[in-house]
Protein backbone atom coordinates (compact mmCIF):
# COMPACT_ATOMS: atom_id res chain seq x y z
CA UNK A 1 -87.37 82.32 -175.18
CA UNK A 2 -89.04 83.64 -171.94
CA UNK A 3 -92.25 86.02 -171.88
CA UNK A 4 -91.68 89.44 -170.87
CA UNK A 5 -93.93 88.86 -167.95
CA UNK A 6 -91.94 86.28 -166.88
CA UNK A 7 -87.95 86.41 -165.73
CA UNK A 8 -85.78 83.50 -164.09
CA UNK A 9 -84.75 82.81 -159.84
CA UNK A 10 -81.68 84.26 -160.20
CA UNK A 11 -83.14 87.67 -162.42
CA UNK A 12 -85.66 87.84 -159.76
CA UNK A 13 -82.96 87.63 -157.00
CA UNK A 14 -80.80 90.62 -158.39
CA UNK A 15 -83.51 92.30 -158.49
CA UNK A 16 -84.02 91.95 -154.67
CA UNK A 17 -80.97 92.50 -154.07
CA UNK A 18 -80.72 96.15 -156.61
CA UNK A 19 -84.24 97.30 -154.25
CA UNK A 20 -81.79 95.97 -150.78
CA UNK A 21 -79.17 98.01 -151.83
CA UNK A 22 -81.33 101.47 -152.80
CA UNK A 23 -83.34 100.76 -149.83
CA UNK A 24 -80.46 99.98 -147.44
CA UNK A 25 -77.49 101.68 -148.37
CA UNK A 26 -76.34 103.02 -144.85
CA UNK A 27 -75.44 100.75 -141.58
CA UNK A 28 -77.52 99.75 -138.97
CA UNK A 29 -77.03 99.23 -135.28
CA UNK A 30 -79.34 96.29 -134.10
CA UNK A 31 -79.88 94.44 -131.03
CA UNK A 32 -80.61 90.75 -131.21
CA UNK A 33 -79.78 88.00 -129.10
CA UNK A 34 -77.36 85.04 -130.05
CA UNK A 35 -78.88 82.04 -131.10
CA UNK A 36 -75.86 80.28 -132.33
CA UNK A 37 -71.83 80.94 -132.95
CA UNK A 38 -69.46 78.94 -135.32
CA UNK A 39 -66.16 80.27 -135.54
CA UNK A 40 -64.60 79.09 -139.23
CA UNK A 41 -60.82 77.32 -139.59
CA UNK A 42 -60.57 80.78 -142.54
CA UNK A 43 -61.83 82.93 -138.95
CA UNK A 44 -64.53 83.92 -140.11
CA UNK A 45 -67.48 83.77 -137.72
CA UNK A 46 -70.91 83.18 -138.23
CA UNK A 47 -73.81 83.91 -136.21
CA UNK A 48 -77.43 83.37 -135.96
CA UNK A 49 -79.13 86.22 -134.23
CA UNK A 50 -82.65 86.49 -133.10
CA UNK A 51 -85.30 88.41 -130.84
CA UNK A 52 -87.63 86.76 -128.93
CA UNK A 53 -91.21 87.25 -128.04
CA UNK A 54 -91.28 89.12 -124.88
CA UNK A 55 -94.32 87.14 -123.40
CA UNK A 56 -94.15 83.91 -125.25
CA UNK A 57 -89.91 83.40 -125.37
CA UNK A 58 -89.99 81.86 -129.19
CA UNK A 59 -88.46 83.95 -131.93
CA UNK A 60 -90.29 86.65 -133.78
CA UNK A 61 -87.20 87.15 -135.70
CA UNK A 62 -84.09 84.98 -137.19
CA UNK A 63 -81.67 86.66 -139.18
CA UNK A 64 -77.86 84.91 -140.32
CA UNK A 65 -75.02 86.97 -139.70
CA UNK A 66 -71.48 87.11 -140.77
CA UNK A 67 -67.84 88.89 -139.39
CA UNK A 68 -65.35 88.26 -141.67
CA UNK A 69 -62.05 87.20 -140.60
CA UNK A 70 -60.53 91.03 -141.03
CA UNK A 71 -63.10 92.58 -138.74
CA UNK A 72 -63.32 89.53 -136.46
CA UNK A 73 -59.57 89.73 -135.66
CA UNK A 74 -60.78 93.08 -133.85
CA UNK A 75 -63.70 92.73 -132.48
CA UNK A 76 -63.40 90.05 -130.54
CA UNK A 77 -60.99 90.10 -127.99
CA UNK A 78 -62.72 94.13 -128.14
CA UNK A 79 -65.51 92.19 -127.20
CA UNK A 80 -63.43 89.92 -124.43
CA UNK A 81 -61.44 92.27 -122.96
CA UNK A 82 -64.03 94.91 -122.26
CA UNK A 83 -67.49 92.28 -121.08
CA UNK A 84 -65.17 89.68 -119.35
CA UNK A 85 -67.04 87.05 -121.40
CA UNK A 86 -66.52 85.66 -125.33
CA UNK A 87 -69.36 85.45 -127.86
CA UNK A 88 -71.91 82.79 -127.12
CA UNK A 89 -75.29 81.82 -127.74
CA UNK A 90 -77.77 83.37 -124.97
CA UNK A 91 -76.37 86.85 -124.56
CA UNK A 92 -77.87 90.15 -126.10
CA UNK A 93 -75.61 92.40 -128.10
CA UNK A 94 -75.63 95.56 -129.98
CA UNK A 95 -73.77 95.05 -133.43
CA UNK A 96 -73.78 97.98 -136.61
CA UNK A 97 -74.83 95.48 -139.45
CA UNK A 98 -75.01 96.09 -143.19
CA UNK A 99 -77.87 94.04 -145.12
CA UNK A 100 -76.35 92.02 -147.28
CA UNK A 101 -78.25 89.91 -150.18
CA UNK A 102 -76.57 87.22 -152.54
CA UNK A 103 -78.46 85.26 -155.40
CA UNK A 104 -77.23 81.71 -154.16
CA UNK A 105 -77.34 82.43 -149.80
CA UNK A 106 -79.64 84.65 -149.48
CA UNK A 107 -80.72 87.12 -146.96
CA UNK A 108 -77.91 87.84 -144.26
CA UNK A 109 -76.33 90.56 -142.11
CA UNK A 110 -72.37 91.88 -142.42
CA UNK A 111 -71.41 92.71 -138.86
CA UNK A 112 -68.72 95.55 -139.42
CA UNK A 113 -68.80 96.79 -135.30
CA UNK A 114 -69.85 95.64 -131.93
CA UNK A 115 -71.01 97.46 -128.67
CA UNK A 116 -69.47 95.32 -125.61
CA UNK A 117 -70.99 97.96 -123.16
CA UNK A 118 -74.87 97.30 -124.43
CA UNK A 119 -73.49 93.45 -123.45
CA UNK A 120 -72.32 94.74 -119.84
CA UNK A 121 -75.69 96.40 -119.20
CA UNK A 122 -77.65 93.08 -120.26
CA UNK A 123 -75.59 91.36 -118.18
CA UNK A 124 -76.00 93.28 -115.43
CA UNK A 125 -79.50 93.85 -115.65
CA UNK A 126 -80.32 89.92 -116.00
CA UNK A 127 -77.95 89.15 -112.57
CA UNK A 128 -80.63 92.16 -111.06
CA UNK A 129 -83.57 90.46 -112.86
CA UNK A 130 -82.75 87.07 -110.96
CA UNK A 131 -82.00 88.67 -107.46
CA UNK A 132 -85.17 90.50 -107.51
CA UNK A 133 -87.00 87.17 -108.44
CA UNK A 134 -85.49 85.05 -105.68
CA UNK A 135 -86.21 88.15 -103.33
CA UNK A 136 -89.90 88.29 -104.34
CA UNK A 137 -90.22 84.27 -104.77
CA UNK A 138 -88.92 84.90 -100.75
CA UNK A 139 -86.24 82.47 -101.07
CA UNK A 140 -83.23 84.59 -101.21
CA UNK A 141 -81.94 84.07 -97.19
CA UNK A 142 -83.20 80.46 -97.14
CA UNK A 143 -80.05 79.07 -97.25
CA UNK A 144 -78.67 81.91 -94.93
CA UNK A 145 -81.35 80.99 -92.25
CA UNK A 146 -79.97 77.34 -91.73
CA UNK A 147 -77.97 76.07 -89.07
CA UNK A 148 -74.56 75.46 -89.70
CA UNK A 149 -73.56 72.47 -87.50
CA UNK A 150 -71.45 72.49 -84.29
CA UNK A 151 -69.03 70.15 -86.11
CA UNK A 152 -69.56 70.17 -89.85
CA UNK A 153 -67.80 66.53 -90.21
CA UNK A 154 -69.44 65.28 -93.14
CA UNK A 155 -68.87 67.43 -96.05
CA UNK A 156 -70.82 67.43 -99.99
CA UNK A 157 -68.23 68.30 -102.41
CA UNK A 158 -69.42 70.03 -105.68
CA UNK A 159 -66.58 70.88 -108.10
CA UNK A 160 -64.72 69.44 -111.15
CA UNK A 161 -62.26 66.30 -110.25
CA UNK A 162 -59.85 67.95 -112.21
CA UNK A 163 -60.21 70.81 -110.72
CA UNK A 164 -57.27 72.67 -108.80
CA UNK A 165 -58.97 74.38 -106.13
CA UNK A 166 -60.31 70.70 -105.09
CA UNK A 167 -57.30 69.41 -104.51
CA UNK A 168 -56.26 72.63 -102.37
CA UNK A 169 -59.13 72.00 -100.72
CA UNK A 170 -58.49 68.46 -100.16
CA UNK A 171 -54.95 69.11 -98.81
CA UNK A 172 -56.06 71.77 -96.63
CA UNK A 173 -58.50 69.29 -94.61
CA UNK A 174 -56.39 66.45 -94.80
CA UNK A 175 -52.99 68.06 -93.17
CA UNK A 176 -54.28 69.88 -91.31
CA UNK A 177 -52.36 70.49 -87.45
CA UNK A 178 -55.09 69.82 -85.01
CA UNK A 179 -55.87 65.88 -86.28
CA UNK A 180 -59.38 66.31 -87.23
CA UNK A 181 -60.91 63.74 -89.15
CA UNK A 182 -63.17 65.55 -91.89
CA UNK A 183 -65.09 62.87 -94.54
CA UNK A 184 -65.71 64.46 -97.51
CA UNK A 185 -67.27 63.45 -100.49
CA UNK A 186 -67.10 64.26 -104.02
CA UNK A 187 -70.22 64.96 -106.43
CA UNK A 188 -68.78 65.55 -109.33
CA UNK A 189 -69.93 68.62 -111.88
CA UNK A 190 -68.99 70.66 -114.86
CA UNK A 191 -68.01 73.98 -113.41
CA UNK A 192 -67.88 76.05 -116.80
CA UNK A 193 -69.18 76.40 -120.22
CA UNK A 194 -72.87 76.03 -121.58
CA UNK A 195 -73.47 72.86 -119.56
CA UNK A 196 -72.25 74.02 -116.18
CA UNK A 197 -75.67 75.23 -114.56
CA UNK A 198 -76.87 72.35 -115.61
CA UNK A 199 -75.05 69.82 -114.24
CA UNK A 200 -74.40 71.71 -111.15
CA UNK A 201 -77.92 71.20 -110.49
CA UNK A 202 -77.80 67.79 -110.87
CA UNK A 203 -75.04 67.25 -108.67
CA UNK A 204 -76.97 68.85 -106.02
CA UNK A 205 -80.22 66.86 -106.60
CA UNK A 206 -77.95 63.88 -105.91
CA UNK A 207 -76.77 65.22 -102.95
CA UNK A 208 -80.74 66.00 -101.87
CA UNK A 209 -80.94 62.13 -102.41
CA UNK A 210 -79.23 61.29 -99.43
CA UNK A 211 -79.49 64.63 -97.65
CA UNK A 212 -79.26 62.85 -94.42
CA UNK A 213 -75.67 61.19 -94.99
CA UNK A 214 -74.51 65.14 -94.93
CA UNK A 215 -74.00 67.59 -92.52
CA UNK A 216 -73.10 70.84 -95.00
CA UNK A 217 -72.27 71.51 -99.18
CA UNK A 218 -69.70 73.06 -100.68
CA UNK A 219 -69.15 74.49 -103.86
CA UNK A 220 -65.66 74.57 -105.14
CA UNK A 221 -63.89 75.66 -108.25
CA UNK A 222 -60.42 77.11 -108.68
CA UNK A 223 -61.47 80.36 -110.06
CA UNK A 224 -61.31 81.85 -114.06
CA UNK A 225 -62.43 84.57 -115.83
CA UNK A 226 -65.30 86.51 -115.62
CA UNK A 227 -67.15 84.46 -118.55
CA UNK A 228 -65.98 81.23 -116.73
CA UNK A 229 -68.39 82.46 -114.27
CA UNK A 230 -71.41 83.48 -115.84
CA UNK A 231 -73.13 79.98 -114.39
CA UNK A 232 -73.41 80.98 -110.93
CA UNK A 233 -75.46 84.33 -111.84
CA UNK A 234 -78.35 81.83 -113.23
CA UNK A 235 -81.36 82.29 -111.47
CA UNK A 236 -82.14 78.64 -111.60
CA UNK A 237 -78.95 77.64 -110.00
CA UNK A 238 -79.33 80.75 -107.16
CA UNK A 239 -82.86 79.47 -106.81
CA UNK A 240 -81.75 75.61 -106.16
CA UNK A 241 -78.55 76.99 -103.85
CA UNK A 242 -80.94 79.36 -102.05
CA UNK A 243 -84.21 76.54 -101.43
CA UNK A 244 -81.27 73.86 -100.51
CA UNK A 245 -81.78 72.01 -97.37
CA UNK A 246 -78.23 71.61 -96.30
CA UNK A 247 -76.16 74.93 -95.52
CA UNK A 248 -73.99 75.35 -98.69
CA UNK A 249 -70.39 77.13 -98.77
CA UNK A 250 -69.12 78.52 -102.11
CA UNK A 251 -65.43 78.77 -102.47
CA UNK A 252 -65.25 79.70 -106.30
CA UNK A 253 -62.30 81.48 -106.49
CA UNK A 254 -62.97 85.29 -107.58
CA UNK A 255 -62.32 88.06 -105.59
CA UNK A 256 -63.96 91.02 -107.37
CA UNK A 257 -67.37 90.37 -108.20
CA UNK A 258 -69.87 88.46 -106.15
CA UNK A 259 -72.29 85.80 -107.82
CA UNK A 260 -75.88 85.86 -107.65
CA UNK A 261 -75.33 82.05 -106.07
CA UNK A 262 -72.82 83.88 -103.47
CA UNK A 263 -75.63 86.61 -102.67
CA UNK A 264 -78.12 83.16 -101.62
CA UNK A 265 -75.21 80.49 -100.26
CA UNK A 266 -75.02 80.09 -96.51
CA UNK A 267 -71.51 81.19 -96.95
CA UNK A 268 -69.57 82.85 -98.90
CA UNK A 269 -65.33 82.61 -99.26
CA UNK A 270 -63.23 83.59 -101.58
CA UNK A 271 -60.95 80.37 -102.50
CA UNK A 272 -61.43 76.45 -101.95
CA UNK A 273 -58.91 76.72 -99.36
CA UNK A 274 -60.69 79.53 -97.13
CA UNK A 275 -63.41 77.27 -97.35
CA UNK A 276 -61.55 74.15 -96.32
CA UNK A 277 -60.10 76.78 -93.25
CA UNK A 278 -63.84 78.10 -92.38
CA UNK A 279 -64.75 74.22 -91.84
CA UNK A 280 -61.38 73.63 -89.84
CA UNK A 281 -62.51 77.08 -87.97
CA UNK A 282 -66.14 75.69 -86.71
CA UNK A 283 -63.96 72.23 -85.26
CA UNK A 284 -61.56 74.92 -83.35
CA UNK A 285 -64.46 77.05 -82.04
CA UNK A 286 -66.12 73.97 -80.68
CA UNK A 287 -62.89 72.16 -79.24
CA UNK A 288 -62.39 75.91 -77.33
CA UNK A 289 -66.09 76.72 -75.95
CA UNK A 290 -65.67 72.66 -74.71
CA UNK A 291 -62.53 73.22 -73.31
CA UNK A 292 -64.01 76.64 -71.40
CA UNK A 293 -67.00 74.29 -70.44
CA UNK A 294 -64.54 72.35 -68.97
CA UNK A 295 -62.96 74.88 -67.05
CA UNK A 296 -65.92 76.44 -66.13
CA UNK A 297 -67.39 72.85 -64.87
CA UNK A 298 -63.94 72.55 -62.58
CA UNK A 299 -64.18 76.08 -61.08
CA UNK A 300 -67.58 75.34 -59.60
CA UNK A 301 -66.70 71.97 -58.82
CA UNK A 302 -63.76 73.26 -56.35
CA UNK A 303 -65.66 76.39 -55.69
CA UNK A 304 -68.08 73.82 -53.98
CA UNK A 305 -65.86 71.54 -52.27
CA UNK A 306 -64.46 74.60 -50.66
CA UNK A 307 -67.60 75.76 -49.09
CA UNK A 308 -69.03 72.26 -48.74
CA UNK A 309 -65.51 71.67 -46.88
CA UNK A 310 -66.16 74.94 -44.61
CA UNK A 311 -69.47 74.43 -43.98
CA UNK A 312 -68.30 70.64 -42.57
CA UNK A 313 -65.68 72.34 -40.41
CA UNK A 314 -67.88 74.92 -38.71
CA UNK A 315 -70.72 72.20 -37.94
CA UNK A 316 -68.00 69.91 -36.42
CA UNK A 317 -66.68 72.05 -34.62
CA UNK A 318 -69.81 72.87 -33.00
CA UNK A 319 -70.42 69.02 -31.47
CA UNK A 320 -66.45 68.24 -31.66
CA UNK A 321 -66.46 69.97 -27.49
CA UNK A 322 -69.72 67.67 -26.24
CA UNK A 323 -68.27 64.82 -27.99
CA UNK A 324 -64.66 65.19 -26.59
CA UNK A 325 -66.47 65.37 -23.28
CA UNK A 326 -68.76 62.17 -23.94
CA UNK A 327 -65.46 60.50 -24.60
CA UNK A 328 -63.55 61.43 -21.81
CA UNK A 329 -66.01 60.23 -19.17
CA UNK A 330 -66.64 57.08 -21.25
CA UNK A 331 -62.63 56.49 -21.51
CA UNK A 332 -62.48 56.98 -16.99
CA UNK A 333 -65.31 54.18 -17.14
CA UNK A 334 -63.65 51.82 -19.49
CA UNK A 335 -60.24 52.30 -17.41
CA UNK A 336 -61.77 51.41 -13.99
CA UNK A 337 -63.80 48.42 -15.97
CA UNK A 338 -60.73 47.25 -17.78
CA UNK A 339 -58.72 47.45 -14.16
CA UNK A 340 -60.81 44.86 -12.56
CA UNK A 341 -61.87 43.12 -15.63
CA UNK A 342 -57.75 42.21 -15.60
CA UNK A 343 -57.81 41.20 -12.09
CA UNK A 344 -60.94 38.28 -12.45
CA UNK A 345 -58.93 37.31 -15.73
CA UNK A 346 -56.01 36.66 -13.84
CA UNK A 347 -57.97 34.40 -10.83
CA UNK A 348 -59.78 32.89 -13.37
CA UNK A 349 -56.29 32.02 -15.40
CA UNK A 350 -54.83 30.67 -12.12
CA UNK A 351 -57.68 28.49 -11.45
CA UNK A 352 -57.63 26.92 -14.69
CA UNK A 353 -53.56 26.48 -14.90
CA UNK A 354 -54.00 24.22 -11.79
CA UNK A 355 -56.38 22.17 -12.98
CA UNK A 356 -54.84 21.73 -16.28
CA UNK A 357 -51.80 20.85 -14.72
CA UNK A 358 -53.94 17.82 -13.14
CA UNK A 359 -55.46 17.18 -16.38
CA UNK A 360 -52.17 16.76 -18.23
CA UNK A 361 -50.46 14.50 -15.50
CA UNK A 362 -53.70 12.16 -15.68
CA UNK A 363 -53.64 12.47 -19.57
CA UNK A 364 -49.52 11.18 -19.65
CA UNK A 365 -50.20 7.97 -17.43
CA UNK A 366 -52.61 6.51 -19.33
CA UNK A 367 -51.12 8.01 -22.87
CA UNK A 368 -48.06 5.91 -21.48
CA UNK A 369 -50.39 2.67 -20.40
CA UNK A 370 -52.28 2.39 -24.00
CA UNK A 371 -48.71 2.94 -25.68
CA UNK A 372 -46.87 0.16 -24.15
CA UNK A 373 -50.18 -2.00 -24.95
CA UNK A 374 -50.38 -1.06 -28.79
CA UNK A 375 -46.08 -1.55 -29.04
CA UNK A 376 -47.11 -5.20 -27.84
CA UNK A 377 -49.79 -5.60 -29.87
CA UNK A 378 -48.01 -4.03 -33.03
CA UNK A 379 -45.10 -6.44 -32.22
CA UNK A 380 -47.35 -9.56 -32.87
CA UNK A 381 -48.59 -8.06 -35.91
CA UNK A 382 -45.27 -8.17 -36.86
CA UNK A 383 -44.13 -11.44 -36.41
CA UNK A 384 -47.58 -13.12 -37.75
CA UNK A 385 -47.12 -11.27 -41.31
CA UNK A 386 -43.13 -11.63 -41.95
CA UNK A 387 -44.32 -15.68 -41.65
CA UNK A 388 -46.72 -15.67 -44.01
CA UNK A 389 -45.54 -12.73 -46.75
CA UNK A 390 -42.68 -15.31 -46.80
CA UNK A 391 -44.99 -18.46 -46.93
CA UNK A 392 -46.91 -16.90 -50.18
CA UNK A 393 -43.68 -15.67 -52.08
CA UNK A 394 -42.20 -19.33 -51.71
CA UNK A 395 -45.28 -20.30 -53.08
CA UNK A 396 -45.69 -17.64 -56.12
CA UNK A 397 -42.05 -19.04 -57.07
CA UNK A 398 -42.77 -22.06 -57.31
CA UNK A 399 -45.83 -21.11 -59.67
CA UNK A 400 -43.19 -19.18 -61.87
CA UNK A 401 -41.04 -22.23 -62.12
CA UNK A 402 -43.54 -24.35 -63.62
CA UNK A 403 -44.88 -21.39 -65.91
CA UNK A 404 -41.09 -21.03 -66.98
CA UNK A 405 -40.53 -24.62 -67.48
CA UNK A 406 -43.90 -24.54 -69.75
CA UNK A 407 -42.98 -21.83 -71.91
CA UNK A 408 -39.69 -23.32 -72.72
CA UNK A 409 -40.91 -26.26 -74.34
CA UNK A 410 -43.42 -24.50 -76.01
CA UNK A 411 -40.52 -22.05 -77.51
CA UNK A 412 -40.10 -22.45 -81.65
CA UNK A 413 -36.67 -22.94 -81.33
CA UNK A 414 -37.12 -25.72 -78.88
CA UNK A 415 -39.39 -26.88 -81.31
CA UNK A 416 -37.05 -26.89 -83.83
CA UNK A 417 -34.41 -28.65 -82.29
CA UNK A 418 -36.48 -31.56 -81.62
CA UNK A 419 -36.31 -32.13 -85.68
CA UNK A 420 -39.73 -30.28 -86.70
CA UNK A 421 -39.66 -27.17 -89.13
CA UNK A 422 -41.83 -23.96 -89.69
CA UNK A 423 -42.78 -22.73 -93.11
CA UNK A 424 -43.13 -19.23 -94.16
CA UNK A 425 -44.91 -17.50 -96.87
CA UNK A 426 -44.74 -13.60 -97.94
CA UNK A 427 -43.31 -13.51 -94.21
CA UNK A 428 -46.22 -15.11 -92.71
CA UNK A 429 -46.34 -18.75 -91.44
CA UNK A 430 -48.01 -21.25 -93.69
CA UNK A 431 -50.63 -23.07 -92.16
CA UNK A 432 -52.96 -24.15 -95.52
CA UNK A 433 -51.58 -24.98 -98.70
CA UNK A 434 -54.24 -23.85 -100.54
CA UNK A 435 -52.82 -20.63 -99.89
CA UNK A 436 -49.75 -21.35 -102.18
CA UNK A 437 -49.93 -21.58 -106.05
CA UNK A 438 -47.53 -23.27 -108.55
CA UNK A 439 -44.36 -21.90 -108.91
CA UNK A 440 -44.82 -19.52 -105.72
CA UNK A 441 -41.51 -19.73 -103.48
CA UNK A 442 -42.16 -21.18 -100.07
CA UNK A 443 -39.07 -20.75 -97.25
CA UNK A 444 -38.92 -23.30 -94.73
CA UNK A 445 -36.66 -22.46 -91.16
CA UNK A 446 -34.78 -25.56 -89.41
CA UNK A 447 -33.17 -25.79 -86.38
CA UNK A 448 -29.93 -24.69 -87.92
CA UNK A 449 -30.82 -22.39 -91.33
CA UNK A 450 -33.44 -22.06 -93.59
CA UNK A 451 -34.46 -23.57 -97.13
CA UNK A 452 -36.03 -21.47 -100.08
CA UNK A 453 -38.46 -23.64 -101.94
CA UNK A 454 -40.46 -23.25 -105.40
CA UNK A 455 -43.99 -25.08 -105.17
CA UNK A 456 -44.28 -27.99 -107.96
């Protein structure tokens, strides 16, 4: 038996929880922010609330909290419908709790309502928080203040691979009708959710990596709901987009609200695909101030042929008179010169023809003398080498003869004839019979036929 000064856990726990109920019989609204949110397979959903330390940031206060399934089946899309955005961890909300007490859990809070418009105004005033942060840290138009290049042909590609809006964007650089050639490269990121600033971040420190292999960034996603979005309203992720060294283009896909990270982006569009036209846009603008260059360049060009062609005209004909003069005299001079440069020609001609005339009769009598001496001389020639070209071939026959007459009798088959016999072995003659061994066959050729022979 116990002491009356002394009672057990669970007596000592109802008696809590008697002094919580007396003490905390009506509801309560509170405002905490989420620290945690586990939705049940029953629906239930539990929560972990707490309320940080204004100048520290660690929690002063923790408390569980439940909405049971009945209530939870209300509130929440209540709380969807109305903030754009579902319950999760990070966001301040306003919620009428009853204090609830049980021997075995504990200390924890019923959640019987929720305010989504406290949630809107938290919102709200955290996007202003972070614009009036990048304003003061002075970095809200960096990004604006860039140049955008003439020709924007190497593009950074932030988005999601399976991502819709990339492959609208894709397309709509790819096929385009103008034949630009646009590289574009893909840095892949998580473009929702919990881990989406994160790794957005990331993707654009790789892209800082090798900042010179680009000429601009885009961000790309293919829109979503408002909650979807809540990412690019993190200061951290304006502050990177704003400090970025590379103009940046956001394409994200919603049309009624403006992110903080729209507010600081070189650029802002509505869709991937208006972004993938801007880009297309800044190729077109250049092709048409080159091609007014152009025209520009050939209106001055034949704008100064014309008066370099004038100015030619008048100055010539200013000396064409003197010079039409000049050669009018000098063309009476050259007539009179020509006139008796004609007449000493032809004396001088006639002179010459006469004594060629001599020339060539002297030239044909003794052309005809040294002829007739060379025929008579050529003639002996003649004679003198028919005699002896027949003298040698008499005697290169008679050479042949005896060369003939030799080779005959040295011929096998003369040979053979004469009674002697030639011995082959393996096809070759046998000359040594040291070559042969025992029982080897031998084949001997005769005059007429040949004998096959096995060595004894």
């Amino acid at each position: 038996m116990l002491s009356p000064d002394k009672i057990t856990l669970f007596e000592l726990n109802q008696k809590v929880k008697e002094a919580l109920l007396q003490s905390f019989q009506a509801k309560y609204w509170v405002i905490a922010e989420v620290s945690e949110v586990k939705e049940n397979s029953s629906g239930h959903c539990y929560l972990e609330l707490i309320q940080k330390d204004e100048l520290q940031d660690y929690p002063k206060a923790k408390a569980r909290a439940t909405i049971w399934s009945y209530t939870y089946r209300m509130l929440k899309p209540y709380f969807e419908t109305t903030t754009g955005r579902p319950l999760a961890s990070g966001i301040k909300i306003l919620v009428q709790v009853e204090v609830i007490f049980h021997e075995v859990f504990g200390y924890s809070l019923n959640i019987t309502d929720i305010e989504p418009s406290f949630t809107i105004g938290d919102i709200e005033q955290k996007r202003r928080e972070a614009i009036e942060k990048l304003i003061a840290d002075g970095v809200f138009d960096m990004n604006k203040g860039l140049p955008l290049p003439i020709l924007p042909k190497r593009v950074a590609v932030v988005s999601s691979p399976s991502a819709a809006g990339l492959q609208d964007f894709v397309n709509q650089l790819n096929a385009n009708n103008y034949g630009y050639v646009i590289k574009h490269t893909l840095f892949t990121a998580t473009m929702q959710g919990s881990t989406a600033e994160e790794s957005i971040i990331a993707a654009l420190n790789k892209i800082y990596d090798q900042c010179s292999k680009f000429d601009i960034v885009v961000i790309i996603r293919g829109g979503g709901s408002q909650a979807d979005l809540a990412c690019f309203d993190s200061y951290w992720l304006a502050a990177h987009v704003a400090q970025f060294p590379l103009p940046i283009i956001t394409g994200i896909g919603h049309e009624k609200d403006i992110s903080v990270v729209d507010l600081v982006a070189h650029t802002k569009l509505k869709t991937p695909t208006a972004a993938a036209e801007f880009i297309l846009n800044k190729f077109v603008e250049a092709e048409s101030v080159i091609l007014e260059l152009k025209e520009k360049i050939e209106y001055i060009i034949d704008e100064s042929i014309s008066n370099q062609r004038l100015q030619f005209e008048k100055k010539l004909s200013l000396i064409a008179t003197p010079i039409l003069q000049k050669l009018s005299k000098e063309e009476i001079f050259i007539e009179r010169f020509l006139s008796r440069l004609t007449f000493s020609s032809n004396q001088f001609l006639l002179n010459k023809h006469a004594n060629t005339l001599k020339s060539v009769r002297s030239i044909e009598h003794a052309s005809l003398r040294h002829t007739t001496n060379s025929y008579n001389s050529i003639h002996q020639i003649q004679n003198t080498l028919i005699a002896n070209t027949s003298q040698y071939i008499e005697h290169q026959n008679n050479y042949i003869d005896k060369i003939t007459n030799k080779n005959a009798s040295l011929d096998p088959l003369t040979i053979l004839k004469r009674g002697y016999s030639i011995t082959l072995f393996k096809g070759k003659i046998l000359k040594d019979s040291n070559d042969v061994k025992k029982g080897e066959t031998i084949t001997t050729l005769l005059n007429k036929g040949k004998l096959k022979s096995t060595v004894d």
